[in-house]
Protein backbone atom coordinates (compact mmCIF):
# COMPACT_ATOMS: atom_id res chain seq x y z
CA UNK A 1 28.38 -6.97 -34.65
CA UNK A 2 25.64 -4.44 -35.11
CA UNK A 3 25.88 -1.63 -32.22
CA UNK A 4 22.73 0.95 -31.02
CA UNK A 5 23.28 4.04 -30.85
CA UNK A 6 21.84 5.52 -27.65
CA UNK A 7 22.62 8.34 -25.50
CA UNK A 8 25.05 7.28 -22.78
CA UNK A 9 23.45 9.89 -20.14
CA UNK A 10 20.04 7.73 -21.03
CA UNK A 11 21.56 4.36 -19.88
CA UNK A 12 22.61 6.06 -16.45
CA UNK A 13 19.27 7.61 -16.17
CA UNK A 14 17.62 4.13 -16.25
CA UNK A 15 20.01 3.09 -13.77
CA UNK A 16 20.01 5.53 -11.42
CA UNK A 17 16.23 5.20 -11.66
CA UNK A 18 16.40 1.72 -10.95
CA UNK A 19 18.69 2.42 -7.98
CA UNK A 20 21.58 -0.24 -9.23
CA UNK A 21 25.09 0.35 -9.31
CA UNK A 22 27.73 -0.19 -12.00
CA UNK A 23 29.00 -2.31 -9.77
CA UNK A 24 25.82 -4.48 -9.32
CA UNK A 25 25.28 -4.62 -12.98
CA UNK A 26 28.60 -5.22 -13.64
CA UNK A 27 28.16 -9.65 -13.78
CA UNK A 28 25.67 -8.77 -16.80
CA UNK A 29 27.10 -5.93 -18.31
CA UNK A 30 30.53 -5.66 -18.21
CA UNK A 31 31.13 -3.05 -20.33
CA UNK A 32 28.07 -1.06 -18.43
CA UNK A 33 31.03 1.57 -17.25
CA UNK A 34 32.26 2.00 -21.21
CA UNK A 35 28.87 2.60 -22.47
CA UNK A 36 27.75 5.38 -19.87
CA UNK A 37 30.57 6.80 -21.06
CA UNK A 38 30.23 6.97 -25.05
CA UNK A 39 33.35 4.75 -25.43
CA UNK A 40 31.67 1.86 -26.79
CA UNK A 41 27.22 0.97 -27.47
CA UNK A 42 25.63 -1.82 -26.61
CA UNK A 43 23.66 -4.06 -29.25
CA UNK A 44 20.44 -4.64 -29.77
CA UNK A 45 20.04 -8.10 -27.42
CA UNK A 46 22.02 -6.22 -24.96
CA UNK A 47 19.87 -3.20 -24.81
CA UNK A 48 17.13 -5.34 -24.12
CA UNK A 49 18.40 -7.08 -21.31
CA UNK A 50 19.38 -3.90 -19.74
CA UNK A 51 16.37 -2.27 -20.32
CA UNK A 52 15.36 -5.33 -18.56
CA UNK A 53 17.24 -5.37 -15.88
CA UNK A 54 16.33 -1.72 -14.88
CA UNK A 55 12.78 -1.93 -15.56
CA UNK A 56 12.23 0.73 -18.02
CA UNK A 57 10.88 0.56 -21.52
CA UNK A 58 13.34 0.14 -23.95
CA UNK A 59 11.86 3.00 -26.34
CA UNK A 60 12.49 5.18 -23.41
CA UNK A 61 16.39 4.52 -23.86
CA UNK A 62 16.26 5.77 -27.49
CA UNK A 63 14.98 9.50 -26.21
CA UNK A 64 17.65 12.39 -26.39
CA UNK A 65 17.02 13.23 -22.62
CA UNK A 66 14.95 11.20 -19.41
CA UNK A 67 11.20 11.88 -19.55
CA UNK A 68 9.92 13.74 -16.47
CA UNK A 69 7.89 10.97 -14.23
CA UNK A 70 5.45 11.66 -11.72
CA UNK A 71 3.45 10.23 -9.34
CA UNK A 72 -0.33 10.16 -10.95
CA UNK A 73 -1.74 11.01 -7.63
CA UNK A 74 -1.04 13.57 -4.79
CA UNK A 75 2.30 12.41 -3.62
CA UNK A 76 2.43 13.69 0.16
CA UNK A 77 5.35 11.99 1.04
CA UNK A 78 8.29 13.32 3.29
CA UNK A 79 11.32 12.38 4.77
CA UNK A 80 12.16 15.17 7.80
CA UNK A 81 9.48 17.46 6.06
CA UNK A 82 10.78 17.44 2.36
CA UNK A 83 8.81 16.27 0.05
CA UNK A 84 10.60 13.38 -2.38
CA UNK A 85 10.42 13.55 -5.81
CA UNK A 86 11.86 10.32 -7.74
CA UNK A 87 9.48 7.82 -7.76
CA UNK A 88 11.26 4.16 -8.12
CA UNK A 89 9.87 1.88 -11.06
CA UNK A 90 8.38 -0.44 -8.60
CA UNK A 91 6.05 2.01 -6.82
CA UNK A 92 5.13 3.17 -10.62
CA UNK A 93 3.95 0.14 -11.92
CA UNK A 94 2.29 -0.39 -8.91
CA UNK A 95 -0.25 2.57 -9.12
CA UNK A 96 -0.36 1.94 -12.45
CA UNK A 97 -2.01 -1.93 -11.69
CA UNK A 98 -4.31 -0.35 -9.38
CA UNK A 99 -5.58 2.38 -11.75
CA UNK A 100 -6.52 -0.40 -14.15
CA UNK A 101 -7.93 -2.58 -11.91
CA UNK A 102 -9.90 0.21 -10.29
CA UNK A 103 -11.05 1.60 -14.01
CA UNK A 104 -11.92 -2.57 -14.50
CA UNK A 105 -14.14 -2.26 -11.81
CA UNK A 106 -16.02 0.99 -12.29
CA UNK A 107 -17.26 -0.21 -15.38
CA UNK A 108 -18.00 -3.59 -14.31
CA UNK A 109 -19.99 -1.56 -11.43
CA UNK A 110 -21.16 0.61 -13.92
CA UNK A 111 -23.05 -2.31 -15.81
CA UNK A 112 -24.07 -4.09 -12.80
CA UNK A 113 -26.29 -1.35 -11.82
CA UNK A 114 -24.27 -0.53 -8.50
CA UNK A 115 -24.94 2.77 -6.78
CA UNK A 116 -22.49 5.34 -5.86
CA UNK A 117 -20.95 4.67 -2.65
CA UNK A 118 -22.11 7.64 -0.20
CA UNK A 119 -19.38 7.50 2.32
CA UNK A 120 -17.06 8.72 -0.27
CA UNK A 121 -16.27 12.15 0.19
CA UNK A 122 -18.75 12.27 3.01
CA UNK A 123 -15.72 14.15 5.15
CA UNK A 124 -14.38 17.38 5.39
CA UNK A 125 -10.72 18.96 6.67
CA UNK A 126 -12.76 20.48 9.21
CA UNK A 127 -14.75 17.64 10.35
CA UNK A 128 -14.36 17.32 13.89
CA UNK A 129 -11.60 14.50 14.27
CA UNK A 130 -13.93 12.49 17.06
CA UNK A 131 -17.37 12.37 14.68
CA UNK A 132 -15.34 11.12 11.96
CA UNK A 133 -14.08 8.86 13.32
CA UNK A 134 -17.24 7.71 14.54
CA UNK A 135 -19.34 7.39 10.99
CA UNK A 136 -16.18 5.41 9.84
CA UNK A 137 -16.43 2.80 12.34
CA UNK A 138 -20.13 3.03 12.00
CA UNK A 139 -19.79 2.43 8.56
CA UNK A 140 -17.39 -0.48 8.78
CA UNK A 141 -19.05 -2.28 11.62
CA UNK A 142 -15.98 -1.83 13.58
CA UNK A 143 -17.18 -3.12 16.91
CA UNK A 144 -14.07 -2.45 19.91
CA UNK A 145 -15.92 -5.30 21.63
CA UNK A 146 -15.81 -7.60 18.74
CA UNK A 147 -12.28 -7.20 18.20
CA UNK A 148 -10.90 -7.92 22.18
CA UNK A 149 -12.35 -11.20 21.15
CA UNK A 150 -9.46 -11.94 18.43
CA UNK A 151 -6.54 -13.76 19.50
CA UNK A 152 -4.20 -11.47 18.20
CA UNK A 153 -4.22 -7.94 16.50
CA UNK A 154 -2.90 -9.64 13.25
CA UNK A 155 -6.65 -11.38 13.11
CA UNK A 156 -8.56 -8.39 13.76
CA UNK A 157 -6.30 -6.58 10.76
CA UNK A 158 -7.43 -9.38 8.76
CA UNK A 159 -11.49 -8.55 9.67
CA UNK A 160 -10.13 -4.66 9.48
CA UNK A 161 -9.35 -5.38 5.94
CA UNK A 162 -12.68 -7.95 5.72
CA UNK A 163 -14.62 -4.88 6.63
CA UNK A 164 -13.62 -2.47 4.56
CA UNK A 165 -14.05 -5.10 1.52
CA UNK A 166 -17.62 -5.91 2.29
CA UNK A 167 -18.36 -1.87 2.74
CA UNK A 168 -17.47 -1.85 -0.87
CA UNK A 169 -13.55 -0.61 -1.12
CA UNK A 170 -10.89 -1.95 -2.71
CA UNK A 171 -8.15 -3.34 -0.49
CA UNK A 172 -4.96 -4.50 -1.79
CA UNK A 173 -2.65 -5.59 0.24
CA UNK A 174 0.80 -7.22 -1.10
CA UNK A 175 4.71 -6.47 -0.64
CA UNK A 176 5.42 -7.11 -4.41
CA UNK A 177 5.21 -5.79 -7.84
CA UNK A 178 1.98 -7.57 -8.96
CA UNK A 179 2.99 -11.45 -8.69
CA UNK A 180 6.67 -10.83 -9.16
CA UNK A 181 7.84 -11.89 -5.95
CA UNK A 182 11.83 -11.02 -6.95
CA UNK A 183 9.86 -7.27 -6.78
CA UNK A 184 9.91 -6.46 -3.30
CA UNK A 185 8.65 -3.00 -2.47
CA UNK A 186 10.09 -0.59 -0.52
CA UNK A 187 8.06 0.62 3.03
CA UNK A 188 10.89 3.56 3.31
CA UNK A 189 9.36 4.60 -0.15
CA UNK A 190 5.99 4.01 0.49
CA UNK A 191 3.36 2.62 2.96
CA UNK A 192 0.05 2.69 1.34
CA UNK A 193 -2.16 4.91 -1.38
CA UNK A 194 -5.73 5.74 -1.84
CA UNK A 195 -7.23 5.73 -5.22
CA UNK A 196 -10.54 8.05 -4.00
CA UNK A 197 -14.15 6.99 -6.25
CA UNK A 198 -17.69 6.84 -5.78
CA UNK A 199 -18.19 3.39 -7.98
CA UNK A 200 -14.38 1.86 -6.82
CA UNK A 201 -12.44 3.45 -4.26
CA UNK A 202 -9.07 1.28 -3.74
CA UNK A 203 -6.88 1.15 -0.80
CA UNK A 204 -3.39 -0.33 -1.36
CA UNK A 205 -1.16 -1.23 1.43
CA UNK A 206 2.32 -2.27 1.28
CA UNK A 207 2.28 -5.76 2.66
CA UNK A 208 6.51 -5.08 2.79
CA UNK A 209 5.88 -3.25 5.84
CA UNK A 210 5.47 -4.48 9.31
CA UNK A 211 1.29 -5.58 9.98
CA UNK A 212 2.28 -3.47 12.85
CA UNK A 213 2.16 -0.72 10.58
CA UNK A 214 -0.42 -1.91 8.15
CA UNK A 215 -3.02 -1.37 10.64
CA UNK A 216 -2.68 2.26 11.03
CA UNK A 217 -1.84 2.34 7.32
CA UNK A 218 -5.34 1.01 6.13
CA UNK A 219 -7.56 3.65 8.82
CA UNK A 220 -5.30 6.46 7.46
CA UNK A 221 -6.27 5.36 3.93
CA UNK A 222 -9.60 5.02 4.62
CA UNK A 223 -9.32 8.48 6.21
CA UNK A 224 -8.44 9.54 2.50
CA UNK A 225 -11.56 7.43 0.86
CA UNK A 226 -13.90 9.33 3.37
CA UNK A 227 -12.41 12.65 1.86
CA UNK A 228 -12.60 11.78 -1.37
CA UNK A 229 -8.96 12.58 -1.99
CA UNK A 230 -6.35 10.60 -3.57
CA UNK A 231 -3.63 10.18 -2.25
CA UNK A 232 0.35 8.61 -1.38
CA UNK A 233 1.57 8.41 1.68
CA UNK A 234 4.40 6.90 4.16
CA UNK A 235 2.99 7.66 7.30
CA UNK A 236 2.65 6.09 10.40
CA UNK A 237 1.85 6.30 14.22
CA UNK A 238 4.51 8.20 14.82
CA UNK A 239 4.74 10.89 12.18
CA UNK A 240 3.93 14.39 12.25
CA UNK A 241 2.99 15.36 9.10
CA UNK A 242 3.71 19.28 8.34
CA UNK A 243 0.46 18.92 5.04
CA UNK A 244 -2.94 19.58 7.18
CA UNK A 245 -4.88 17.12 5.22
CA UNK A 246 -1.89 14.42 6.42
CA UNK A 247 -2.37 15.68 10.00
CA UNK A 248 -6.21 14.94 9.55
CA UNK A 249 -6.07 11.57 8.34
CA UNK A 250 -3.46 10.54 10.86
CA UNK A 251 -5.83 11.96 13.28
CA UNK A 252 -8.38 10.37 11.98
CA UNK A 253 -6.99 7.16 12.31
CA UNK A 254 -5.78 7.03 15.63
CA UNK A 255 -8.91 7.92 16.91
CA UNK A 256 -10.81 4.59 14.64
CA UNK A 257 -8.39 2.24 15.95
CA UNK A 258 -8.22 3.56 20.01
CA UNK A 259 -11.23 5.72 20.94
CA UNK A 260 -9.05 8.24 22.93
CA UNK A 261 -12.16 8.74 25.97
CA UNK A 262 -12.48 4.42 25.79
CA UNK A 263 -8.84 4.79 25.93
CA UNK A 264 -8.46 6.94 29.24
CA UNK A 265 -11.09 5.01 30.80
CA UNK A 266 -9.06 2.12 30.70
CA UNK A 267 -5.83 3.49 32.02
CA UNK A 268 -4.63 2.42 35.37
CA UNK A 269 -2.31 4.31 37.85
CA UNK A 270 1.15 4.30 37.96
CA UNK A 271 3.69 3.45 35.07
CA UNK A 272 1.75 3.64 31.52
CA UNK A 273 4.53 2.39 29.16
CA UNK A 274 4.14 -0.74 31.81
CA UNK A 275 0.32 -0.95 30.05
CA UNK A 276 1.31 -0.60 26.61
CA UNK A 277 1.49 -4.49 26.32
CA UNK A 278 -2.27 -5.08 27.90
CA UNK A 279 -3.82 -2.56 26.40
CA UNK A 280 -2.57 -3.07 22.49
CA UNK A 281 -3.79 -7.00 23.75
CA UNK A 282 -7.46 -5.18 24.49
CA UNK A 283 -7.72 -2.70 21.84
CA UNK A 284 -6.31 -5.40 19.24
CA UNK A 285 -3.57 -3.14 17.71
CA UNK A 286 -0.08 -2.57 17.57
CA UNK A 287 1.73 -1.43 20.70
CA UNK A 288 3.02 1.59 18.38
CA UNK A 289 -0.35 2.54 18.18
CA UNK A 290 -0.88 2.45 21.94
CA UNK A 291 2.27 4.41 22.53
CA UNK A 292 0.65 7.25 19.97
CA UNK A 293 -2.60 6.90 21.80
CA UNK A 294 -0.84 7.46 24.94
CA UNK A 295 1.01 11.05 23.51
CA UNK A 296 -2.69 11.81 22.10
CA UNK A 297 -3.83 11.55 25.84
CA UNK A 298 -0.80 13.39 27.45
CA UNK A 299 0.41 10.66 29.35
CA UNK A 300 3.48 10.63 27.70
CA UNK A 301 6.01 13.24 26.84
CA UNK A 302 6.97 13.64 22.95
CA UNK A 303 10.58 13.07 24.33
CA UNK A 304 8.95 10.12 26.28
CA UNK A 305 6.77 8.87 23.33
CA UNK A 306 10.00 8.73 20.82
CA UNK A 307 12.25 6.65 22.81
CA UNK A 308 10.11 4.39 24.00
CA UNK A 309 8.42 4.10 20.43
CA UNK A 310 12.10 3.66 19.14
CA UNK A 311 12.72 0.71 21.57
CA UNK A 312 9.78 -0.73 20.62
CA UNK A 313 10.07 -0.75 16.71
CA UNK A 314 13.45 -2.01 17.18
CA UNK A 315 11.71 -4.81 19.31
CA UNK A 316 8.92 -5.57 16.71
CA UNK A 317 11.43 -5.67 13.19
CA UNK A 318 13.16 -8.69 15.46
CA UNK A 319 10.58 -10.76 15.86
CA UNK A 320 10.41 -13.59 12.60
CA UNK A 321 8.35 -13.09 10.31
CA UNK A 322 4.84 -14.30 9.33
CA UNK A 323 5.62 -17.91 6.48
CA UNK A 324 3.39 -17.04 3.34
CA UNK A 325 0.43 -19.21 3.26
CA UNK A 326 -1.89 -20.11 0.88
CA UNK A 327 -1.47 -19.20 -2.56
CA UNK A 328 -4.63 -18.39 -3.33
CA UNK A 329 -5.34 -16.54 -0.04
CA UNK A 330 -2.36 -14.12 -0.46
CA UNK A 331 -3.52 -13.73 -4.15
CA UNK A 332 -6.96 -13.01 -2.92
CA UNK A 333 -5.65 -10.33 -0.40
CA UNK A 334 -3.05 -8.86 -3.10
CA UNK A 335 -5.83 -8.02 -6.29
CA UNK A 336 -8.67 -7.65 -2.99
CA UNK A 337 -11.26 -9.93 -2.81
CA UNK A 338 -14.19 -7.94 -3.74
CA UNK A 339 -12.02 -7.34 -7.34
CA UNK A 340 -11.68 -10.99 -7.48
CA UNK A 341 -14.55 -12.22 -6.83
CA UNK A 342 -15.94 -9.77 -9.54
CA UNK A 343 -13.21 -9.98 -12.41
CA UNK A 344 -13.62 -13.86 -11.92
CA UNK A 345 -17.20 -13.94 -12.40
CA UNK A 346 -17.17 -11.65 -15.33
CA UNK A 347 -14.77 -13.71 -16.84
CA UNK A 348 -16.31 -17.17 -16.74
CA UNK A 349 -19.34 -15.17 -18.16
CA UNK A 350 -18.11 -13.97 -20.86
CA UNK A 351 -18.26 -10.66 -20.45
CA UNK A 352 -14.38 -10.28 -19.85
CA UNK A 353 -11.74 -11.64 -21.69
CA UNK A 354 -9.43 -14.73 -20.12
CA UNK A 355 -6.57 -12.39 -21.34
CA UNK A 356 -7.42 -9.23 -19.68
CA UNK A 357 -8.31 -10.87 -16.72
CA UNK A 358 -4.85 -12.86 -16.46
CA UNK A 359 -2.96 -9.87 -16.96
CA UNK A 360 -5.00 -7.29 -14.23
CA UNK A 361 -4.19 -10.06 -11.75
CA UNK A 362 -1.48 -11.15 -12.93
CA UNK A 363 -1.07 -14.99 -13.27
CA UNK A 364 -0.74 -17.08 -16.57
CA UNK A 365 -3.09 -20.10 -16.18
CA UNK A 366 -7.14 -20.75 -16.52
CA UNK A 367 -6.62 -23.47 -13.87
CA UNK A 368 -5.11 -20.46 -11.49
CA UNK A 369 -8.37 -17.98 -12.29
CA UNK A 370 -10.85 -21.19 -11.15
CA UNK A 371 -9.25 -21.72 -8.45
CA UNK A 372 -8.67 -18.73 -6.88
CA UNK A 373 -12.76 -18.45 -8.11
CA UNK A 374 -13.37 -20.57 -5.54
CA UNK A 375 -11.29 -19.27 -2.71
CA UNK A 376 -13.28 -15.69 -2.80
CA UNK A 377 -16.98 -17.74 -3.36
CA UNK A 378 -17.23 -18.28 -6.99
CA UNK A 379 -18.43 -21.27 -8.25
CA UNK A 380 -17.18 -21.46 -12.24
């Protein structure tokens, strides 16, 4: 039996990387322990299923030391103010897809003839926080009265989302590694990105994470978009980000989702964490959002704001979760539907190959790419 000779620090690199344990890997490899420590090398069929198994190229396992991998884009995200520096293999691949689905579509845009999109990079740091906020929901249509007439906040994230799509920006929005749905991705590693461009600016949101926090996640994206700055990020309502362009965009986006003066005028007397429940019920957002709204208007303590924001996370991550639906719908919502819609046409044209397009949206059958043509309006 043949052996490969590989480093043994390389095979617990692309463990560690992966975030497995010998002791998870041990059912497939179970002489894992022997080769990370030069007593014995794996063969060629099992270097492949290990490379596999820890999702990392299997030329990468033949180097004398790990490559140095970064983030492609500003990484500006913290846990207690330090900045993290291992990206996992999931989150990777993941702005990888959306670079190439984003570089799809600026050409496609390109040839079509589209114009640059003017709201990108319309912003500045020292835009007041109010007036931006303002041309965004200008921009988006974002009409407070429209959305009191949802049934629930869920619905209006949905037109949220709609909106931005029809404004012309990407939105992803999935929980998994392309299609793979054994891929789950991580919220504690990431909430959402920004992929910043006048032709294709792209918005992904981890779908992982609670819609409670999606909400805030997609204006604090869109906060980026209106910069012009890329950008990763694991913010949310509560957070107080220590990077000034963070603090902006958080801003930013608490003031798109619940206009702090419409806001006041709708506070009552007496008890406010008692109003939480009505007013995320007006406003059509998450009561997280309401409690940050509430801090923003000095109605609440930061000592008050972080227990009672504790209690009520710890209230939301009980409730069940949302059943997937349709297949095409949550494929639709994953690639975005303005992508779609485009990649799908251009493919039944003839101006993109079935190939490519299977593998930027990842799914393996024809049948798949007409049908989900018809979900986002294209008749093929």
């Amino acid at each position: 039996m043949i052996r490969v000779p590989v480093q043994p620090g390389m095979l617990t690199w692309a463990r560690e990387r992966a975030d497995r344990s010998v002791e998870e890997l041990a059912a497939k490899f179970p002489k894992l322990q022997a080769w990370e420590e030069g007593e014995l090398q794996p063969t060629w069929k099992q270097l492949e299923a290990f490379a596999k198994a820890t999702r990392v190229p299997v030329g990468y396992l033949f180097l004398r030391e790990p490559p140095e991998e970064h983030v492609p884009i500003p990484d500006l995200r913290t846990v207690g103010n330090i900045f993290l520096n291992r990206p996992s293999p999931d989150l990777l691949e993941t702005i990888y897809l959306c670079q190439r689905r984003q570089a799809w579509y600026r050409d496609w845009a390109r040839s079509a003839g589209e114009e640059p999109l003017a709201f990108v990079g319309s912003a500045r740091l020292d835009s007041p926080v109010e007036e931006a906020a303002a041309d965004m929901r200008d921009a988006l249509g974002f009409d407070l009265e429209e959305r009191r007439r949802f049934g629930t906040w869920s619905e209006a994230l949905r037109r949220f989302v709609s909106q931005a799509d029809e404004l012309g920006v990407l939105v992803m929005v999935s929980g998994v590694v392309g299609s793979n749905n054994r891929r789950k991705l991580l919220p504690e590693e990431f909430r959402g990105f920004a992929l910043a461009d006048d032709l294709a600016p792209l918005v992904f949101i981890n779908g992982a994470d609670t819609k409670a926090a999606q909400m805030f996640t997609l204006a604090h994206e869109l906060a980026h978009i209106w910069l012009g700055e890329s950008a990763l990020s694991d913010i949310g309502p509560a957070s107080r980000p220590s990077r000034r362009i963070e603090s902006w965009c958080n801003r930013v986006a608490a003031e798109i989702l619940v206009p702090l003066e419409v806001l006041r005028g709708e506070l009552k007397r007496g008890d406010v964490l008692n109003q939480v429940q009505p007013l995320a019920k007006r406003f059509k957002v998450s009561t997280l959002v309401i409690l940050r709204r509430l801090l923003d208007a000095r109605r609440l303590t930061r000592r008050e704001f972080e227990e009672a924001y504790k209690k009520e996370m710890a209230r939301l991550l009980k409730r069940p979760k949302e059943k997937g639906g349709d297949f095409y719908l949550a494929q639709a919502a994953r690639a975005s539907r303005r992508f779609s819609r485009a990649l799908v046409a251009s493919t039944f044209e003839g101006r993109t190959s079935f190939t490519e397009a299977l593998r930027l949206l990842g799914i393996k059958k024809i049948e798949t790419l007409r049908s989900l043509g018809q979900e986002v309006g294209v008749q093929v």
